[in-house]
C-alpha atoms as a PDB file:
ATOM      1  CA  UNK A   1     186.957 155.735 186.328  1.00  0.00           C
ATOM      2  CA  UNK A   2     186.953 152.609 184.307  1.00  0.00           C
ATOM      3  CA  UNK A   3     183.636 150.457 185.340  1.00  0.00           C
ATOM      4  CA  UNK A   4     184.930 147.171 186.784  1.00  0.00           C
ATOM      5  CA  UNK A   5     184.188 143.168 185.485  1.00  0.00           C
ATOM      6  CA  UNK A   6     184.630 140.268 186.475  1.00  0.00           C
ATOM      7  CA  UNK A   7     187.655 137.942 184.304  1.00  0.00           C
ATOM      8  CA  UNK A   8     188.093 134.270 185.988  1.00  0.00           C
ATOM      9  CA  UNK A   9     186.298 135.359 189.248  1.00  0.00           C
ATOM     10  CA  UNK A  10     188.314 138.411 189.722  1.00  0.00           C
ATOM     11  CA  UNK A  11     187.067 142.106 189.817  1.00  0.00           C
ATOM     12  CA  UNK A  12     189.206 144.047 187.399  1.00  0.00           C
ATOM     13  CA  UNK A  13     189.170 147.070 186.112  1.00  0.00           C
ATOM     14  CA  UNK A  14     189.063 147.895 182.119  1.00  0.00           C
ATOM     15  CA  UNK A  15     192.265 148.949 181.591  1.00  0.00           C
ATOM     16  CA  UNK A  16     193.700 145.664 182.910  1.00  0.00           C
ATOM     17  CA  UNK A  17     191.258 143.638 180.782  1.00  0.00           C
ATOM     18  CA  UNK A  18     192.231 145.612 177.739  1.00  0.00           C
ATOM     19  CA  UNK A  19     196.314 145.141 178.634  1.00  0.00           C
ATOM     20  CA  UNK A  20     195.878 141.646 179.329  1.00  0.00           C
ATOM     21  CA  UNK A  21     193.300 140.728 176.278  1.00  0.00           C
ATOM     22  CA  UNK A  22     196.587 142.989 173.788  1.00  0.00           C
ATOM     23  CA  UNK A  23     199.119 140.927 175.619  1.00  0.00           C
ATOM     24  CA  UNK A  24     197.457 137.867 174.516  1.00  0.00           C
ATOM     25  CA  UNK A  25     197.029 138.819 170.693  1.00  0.00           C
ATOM     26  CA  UNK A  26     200.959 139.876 170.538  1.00  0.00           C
ATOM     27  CA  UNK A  27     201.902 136.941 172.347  1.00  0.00           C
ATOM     28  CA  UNK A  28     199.779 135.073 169.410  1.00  0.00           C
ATOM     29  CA  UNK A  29     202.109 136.135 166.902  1.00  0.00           C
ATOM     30  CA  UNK A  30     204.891 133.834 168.016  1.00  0.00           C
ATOM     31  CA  UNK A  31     208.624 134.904 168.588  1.00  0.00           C
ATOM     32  CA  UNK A  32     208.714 136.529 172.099  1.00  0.00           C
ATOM     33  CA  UNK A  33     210.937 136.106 174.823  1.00  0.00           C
ATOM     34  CA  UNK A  34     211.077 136.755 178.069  1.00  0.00           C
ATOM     35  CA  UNK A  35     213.867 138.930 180.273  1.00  0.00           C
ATOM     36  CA  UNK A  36     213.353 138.503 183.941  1.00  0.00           C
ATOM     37  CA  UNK A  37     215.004 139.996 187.036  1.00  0.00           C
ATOM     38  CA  UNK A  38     214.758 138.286 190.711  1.00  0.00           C
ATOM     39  CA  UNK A  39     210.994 139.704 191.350  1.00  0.00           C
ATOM     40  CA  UNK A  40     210.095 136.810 189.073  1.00  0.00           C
ATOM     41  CA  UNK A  41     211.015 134.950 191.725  1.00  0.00           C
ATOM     42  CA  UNK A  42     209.633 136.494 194.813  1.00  0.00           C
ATOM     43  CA  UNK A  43     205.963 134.995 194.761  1.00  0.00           C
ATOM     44  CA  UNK A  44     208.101 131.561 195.049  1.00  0.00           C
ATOM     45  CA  UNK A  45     209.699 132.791 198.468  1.00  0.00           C
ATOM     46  CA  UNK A  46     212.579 134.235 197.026  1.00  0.00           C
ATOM     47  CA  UNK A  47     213.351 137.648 198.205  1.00  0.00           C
ATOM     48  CA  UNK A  48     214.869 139.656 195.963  1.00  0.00           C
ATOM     49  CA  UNK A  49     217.605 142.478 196.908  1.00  0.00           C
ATOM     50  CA  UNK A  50     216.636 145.913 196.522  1.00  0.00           C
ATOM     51  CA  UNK A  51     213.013 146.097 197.751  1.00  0.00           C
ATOM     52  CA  UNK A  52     211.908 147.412 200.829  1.00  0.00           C
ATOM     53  CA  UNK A  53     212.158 143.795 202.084  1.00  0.00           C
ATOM     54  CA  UNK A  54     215.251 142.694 199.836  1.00  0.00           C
ATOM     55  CA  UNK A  55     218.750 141.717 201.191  1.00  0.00           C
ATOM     56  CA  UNK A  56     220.259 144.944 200.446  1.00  0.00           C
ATOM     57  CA  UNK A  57     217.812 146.516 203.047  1.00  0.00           C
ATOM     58  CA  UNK A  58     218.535 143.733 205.981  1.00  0.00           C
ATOM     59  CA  UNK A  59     221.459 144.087 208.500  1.00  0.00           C
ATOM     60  CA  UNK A  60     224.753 142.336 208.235  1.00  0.00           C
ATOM     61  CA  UNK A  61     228.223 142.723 209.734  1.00  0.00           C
ATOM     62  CA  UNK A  62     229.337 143.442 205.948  1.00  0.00           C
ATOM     63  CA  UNK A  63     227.239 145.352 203.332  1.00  0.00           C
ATOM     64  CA  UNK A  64     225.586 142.682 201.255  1.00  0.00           C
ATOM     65  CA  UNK A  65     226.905 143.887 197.812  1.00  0.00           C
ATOM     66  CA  UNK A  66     230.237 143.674 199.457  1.00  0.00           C
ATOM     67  CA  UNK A  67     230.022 140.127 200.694  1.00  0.00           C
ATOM     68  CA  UNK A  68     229.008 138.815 197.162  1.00  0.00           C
ATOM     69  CA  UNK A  69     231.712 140.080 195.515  1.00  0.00           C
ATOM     70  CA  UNK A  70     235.082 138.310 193.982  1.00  0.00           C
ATOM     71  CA  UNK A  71     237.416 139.914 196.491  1.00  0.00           C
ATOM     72  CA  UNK A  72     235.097 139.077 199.583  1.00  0.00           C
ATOM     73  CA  UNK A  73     234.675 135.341 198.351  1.00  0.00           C
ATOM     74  CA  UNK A  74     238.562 135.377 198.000  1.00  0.00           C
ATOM     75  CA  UNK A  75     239.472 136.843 201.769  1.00  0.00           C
ATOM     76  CA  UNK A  76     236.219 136.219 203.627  1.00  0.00           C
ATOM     77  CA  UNK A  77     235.345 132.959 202.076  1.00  0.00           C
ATOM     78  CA  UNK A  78     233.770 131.639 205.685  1.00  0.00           C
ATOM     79  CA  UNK A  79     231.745 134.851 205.727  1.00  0.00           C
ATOM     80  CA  UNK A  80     230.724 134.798 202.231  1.00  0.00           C
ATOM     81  CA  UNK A  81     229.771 131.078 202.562  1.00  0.00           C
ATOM     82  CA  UNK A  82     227.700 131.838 205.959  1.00  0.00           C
ATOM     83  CA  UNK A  83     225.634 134.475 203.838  1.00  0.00           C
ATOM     84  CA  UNK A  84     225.388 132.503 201.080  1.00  0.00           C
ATOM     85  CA  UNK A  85     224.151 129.695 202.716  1.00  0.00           C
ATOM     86  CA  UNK A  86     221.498 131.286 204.650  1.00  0.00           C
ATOM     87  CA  UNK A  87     219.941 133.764 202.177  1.00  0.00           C
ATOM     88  CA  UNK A  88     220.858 132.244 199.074  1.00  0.00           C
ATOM     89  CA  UNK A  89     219.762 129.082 198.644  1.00  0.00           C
ATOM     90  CA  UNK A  90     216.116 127.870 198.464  1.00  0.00           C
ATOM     91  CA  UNK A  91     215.934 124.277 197.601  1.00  0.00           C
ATOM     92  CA  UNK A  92     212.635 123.587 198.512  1.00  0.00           C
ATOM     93  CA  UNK A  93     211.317 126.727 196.176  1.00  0.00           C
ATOM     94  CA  UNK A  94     208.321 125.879 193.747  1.00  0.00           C
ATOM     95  CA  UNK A  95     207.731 127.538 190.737  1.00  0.00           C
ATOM     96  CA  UNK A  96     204.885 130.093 190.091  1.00  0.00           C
ATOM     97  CA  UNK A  97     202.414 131.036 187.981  1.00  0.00           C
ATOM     98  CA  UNK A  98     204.774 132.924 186.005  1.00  0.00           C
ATOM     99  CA  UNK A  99     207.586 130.355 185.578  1.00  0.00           C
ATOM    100  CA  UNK A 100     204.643 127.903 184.761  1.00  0.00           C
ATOM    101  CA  UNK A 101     203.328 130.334 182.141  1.00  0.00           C
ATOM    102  CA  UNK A 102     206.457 131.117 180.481  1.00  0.00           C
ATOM    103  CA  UNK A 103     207.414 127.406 180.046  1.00  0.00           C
ATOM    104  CA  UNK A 104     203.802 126.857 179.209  1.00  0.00           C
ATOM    105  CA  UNK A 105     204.200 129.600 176.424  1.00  0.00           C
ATOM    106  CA  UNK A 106     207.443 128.034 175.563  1.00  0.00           C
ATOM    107  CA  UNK A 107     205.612 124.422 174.624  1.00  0.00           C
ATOM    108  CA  UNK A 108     203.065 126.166 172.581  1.00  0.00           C
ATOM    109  CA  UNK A 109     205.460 127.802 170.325  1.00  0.00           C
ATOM    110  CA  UNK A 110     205.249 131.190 171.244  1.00  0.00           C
ATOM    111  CA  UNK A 111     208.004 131.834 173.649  1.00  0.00           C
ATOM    112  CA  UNK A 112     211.344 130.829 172.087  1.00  0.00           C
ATOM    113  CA  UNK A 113     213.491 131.719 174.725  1.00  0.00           C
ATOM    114  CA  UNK A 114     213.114 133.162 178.902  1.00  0.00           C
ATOM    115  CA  UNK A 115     216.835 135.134 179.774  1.00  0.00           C
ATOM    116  CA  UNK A 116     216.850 135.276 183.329  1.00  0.00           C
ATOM    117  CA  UNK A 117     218.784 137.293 186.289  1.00  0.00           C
ATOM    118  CA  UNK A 118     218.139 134.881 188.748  1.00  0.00           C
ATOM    119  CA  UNK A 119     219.836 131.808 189.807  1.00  0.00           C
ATOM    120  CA  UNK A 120     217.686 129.840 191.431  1.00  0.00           C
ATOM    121  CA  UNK A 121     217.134 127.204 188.473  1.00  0.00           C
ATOM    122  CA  UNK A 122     212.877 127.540 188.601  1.00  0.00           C
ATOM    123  CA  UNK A 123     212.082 128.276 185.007  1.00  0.00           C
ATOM    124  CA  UNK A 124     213.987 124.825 184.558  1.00  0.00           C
ATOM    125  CA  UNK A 125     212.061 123.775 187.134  1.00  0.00           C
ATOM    126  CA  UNK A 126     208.459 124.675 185.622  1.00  0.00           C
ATOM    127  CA  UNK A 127     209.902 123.227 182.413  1.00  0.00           C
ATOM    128  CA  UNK A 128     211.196 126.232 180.194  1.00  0.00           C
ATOM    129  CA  UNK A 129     214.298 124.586 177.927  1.00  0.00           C
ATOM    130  CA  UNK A 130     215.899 127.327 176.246  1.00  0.00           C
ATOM    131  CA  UNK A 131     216.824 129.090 179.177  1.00  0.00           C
ATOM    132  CA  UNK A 132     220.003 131.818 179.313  1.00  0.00           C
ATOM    133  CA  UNK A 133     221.075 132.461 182.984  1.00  0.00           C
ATOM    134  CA  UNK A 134     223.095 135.374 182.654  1.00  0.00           C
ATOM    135  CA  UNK A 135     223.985 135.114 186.442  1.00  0.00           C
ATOM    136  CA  UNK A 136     224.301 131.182 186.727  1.00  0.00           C
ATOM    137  CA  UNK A 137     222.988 128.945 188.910  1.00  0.00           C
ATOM    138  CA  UNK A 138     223.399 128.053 192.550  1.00  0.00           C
ATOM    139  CA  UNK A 139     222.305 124.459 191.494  1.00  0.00           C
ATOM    140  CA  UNK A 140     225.939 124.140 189.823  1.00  0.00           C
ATOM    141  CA  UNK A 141     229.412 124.545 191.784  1.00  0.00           C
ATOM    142  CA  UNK A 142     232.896 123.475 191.247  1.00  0.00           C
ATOM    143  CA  UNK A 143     236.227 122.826 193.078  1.00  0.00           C
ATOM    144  CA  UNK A 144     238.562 125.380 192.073  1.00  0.00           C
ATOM    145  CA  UNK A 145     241.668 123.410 192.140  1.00  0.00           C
ATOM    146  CA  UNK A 146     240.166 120.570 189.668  1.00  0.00           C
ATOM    147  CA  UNK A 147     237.265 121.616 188.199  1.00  0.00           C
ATOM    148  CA  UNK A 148     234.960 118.967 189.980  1.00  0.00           C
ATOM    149  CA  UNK A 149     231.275 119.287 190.079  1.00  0.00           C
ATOM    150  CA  UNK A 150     229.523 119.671 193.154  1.00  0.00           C
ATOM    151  CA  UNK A 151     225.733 119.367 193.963  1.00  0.00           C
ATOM    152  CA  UNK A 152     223.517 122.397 195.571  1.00  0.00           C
ATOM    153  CA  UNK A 153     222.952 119.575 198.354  1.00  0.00           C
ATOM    154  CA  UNK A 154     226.783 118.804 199.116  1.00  0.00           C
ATOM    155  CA  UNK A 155     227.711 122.449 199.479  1.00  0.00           C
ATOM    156  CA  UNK A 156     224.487 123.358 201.483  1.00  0.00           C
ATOM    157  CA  UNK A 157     225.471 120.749 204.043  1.00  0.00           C
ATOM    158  CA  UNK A 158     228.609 121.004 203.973  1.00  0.00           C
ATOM    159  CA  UNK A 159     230.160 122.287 207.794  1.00  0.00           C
ATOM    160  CA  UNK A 160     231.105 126.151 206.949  1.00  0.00           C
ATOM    161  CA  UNK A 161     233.691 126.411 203.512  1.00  0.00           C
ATOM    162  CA  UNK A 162     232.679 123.489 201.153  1.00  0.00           C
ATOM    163  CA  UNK A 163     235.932 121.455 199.933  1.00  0.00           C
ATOM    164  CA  UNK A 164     236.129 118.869 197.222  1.00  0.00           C
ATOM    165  CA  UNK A 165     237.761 115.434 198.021  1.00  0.00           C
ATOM    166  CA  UNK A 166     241.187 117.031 196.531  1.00  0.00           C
ATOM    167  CA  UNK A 167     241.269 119.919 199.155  1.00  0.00           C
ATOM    168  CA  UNK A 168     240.124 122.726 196.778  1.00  0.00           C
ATOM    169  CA  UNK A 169     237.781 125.216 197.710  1.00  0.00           C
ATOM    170  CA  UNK A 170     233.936 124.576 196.164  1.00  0.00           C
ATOM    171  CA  UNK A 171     232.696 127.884 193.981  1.00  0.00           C
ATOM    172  CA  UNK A 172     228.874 128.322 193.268  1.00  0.00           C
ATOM    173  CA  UNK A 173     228.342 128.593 189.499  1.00  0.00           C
ATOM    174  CA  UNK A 174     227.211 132.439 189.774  1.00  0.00           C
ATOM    175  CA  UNK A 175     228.486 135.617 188.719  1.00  0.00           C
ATOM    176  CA  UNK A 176     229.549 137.273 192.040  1.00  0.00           C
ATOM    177  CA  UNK A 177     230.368 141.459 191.386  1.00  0.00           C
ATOM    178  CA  UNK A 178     233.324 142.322 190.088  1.00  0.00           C
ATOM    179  CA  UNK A 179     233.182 138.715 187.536  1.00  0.00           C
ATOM    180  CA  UNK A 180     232.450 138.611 183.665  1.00  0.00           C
ATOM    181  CA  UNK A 181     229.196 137.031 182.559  1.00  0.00           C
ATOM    182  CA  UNK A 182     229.754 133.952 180.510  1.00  0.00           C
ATOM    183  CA  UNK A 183     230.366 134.698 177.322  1.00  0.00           C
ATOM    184  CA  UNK A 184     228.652 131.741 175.588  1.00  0.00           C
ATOM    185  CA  UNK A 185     225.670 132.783 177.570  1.00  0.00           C
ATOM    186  CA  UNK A 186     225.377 136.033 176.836  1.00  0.00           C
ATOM    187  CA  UNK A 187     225.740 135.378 172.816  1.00  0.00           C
ATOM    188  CA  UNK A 188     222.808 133.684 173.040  1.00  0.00           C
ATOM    189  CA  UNK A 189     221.078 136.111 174.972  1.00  0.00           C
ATOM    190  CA  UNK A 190     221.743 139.112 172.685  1.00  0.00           C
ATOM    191  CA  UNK A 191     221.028 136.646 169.045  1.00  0.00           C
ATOM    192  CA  UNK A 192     217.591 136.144 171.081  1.00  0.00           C
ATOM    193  CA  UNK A 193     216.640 139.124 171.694  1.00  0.00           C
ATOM    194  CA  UNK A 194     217.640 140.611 168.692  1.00  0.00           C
ATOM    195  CA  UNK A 195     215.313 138.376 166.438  1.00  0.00           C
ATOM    196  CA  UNK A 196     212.706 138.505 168.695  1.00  0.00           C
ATOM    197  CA  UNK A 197     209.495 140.130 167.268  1.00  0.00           C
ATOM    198  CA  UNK A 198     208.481 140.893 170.860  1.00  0.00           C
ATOM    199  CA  UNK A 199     210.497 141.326 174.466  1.00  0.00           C
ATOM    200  CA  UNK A 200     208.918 140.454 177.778  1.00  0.00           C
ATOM    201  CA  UNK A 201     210.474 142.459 180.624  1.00  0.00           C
ATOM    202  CA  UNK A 202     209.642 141.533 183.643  1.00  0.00           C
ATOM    203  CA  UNK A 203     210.401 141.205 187.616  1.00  0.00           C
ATOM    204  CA  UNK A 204     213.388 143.257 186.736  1.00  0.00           C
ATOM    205  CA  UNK A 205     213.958 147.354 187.573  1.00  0.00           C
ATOM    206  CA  UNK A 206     216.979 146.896 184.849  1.00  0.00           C
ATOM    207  CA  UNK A 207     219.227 148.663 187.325  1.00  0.00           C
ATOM    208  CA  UNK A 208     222.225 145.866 187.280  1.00  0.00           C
ATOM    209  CA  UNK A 209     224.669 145.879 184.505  1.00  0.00           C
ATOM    210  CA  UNK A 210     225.933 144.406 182.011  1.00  0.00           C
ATOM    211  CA  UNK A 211     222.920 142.066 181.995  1.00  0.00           C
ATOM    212  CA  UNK A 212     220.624 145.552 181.516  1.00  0.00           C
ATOM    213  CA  UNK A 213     222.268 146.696 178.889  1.00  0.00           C
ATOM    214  CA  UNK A 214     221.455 143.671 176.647  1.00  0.00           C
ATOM    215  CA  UNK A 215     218.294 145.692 175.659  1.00  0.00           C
ATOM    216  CA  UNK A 216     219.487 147.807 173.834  1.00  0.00           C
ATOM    217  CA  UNK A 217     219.752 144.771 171.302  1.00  0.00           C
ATOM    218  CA  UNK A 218     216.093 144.796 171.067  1.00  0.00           C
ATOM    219  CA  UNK A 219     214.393 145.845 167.976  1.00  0.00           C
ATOM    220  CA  UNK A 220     211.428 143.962 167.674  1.00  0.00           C
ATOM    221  CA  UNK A 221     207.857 145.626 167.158  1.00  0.00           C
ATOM    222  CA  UNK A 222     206.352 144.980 170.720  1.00  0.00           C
ATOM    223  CA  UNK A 223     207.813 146.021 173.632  1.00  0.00           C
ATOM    224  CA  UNK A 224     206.043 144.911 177.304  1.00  0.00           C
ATOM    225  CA  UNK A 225     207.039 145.644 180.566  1.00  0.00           C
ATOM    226  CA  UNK A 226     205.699 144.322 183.943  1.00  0.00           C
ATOM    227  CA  UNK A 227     207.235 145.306 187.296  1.00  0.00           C
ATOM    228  CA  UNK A 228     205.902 146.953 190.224  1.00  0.00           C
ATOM    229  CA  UNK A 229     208.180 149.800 189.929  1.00  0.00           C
ATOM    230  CA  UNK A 230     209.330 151.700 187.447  1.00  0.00           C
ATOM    231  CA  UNK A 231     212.206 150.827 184.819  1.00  0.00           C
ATOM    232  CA  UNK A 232     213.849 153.143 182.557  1.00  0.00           C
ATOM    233  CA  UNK A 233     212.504 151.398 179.446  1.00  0.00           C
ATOM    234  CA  UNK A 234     208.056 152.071 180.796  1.00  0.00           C
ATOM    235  CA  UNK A 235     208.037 155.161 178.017  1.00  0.00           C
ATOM    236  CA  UNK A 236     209.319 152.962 175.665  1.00  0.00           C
ATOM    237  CA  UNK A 237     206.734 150.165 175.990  1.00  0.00           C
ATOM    238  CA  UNK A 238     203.804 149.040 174.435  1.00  0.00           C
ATOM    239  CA  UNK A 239     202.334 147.570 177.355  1.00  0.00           C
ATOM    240  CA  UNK A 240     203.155 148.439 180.999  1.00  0.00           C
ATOM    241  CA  UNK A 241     201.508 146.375 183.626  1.00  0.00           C
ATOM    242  CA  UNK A 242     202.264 147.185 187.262  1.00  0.00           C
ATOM    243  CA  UNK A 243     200.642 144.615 189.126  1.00  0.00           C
ATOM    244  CA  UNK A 244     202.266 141.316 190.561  1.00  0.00           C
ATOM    245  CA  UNK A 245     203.790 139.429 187.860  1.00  0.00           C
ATOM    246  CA  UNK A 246     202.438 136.127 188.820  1.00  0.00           C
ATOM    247  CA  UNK A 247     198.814 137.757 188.566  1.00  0.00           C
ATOM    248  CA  UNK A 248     199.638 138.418 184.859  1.00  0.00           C
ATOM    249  CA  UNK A 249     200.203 135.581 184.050  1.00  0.00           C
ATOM    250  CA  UNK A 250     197.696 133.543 185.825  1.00  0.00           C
ATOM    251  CA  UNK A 251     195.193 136.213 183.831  1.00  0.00           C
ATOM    252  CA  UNK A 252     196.602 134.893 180.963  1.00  0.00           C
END
């Protein structure tokens, strides 16, 4: 058993020290980024959708892969926009310690760029600029008859199906199932991590496709993975933590 210490007032044992004190000297080296999945997001009161406590485990009249889908937002728009209200959107959501540490790692030169699952906007939010939502963001919408931006705020309050001042349906800016990720977006995503030197992988079991796939563009020298369960990339890693995400990067 390896004898415990004490780093910033917490009891840990040696392997963690060691991960954490490697994780530090690769992220030293400049040129990472970062590939997150919704537990990123969790620790801010997010929840994410296939843990024991995600959405995909919680009761609905409609399966909740269903109701996010093109054809249900098409024929069950109400339905879709009662979900979507209610389990969707977090306005008041703060970023955590591992948003803050990414953009953090961002400003110091190490991090060039954070690709991200989620869209809840928070790595904007703790101040990461290159940012490459792959799944876009609730914090955009548009009328679908003329192309009209709407705020988070005006569809949120809006009394059941959101419509623009022209009569057109409001769309959230995300990638429902059964839609194309933007292709702009995922250019970027792919030149990133294919220069990078070192890929992050975190909050993310790297079960949803396409977005998953974009590994495979990855061949950089240090590979690190942290998620609480396992991903099909672990044997492949460097560095595997397994312990809240957020913790790793306050250790940091």
């Amino acid at each position: 058993m390896f004898s415990p210490f004490f780093f910033n007032g917490v009891v840990m044992d040696k392997s963690y020290r060691e991960r954490i004190a490697r994780l530090k000297e690769i992220l030293t080296e400049g040129n990472a980024v970062f590939f997150g999945g919704a537990g990123v997001s969790t620790e801010s009161g997010i929840p994410d959708f296939r843990s024991t406590n995600g959405l995909y485990n919680e009761e609905y009249a409609y399966p909740p892969e269903q109701i996010v889908s093109h054809t249900f937002f098409i024929h069950n728009t109400a339905e879709f926009y009662r979900f979507y209200k209610k389990k969707m959107l977090f306005p008041s959501a703060e970023p955590n310690a591992c948003h803050i540490g990414l953009a953090k790692l961002e400003k110091e030169g190490k991090l060039r760029a954070v690709i991200t699952q989620n869209i809840d906007g928070l790595h904007q939010k703790a101040g990461s600029k290159t940012v490459y939502e792959l799944h876009g963001s609730v914090w955009r919408n548009y009328c679908m008859k003329c192309g009209k931006s709407h705020t988070m705020y005006e569809l949120k309050s809006a009394q059941g199906v959101p419509h623009c001042t022209c009569g057109g349906i409001v769309k959230p800016d995300v990638v429902l199932y059964e839609e194309g990720l933007d292709d702009e977006v995922v250019t970027g995503a792919i030149r990133a991590i294919a220069s990078a030197n070192t890929l992050i992988v975190g909050g993310t079991s790297l079960v949803v496709y396409p977005a998953a796939g974009l590994l495979r563009y990855f061949k950089g020298k240090n590979l690190v993975v942290i998620n609480r369960t396992p991903t099909d990339v672990d044997g492949s890693a460097e560095l595997l933590f397994t312990e809240d995400i957020g913790k790793v990067f306050a250790d940091l």
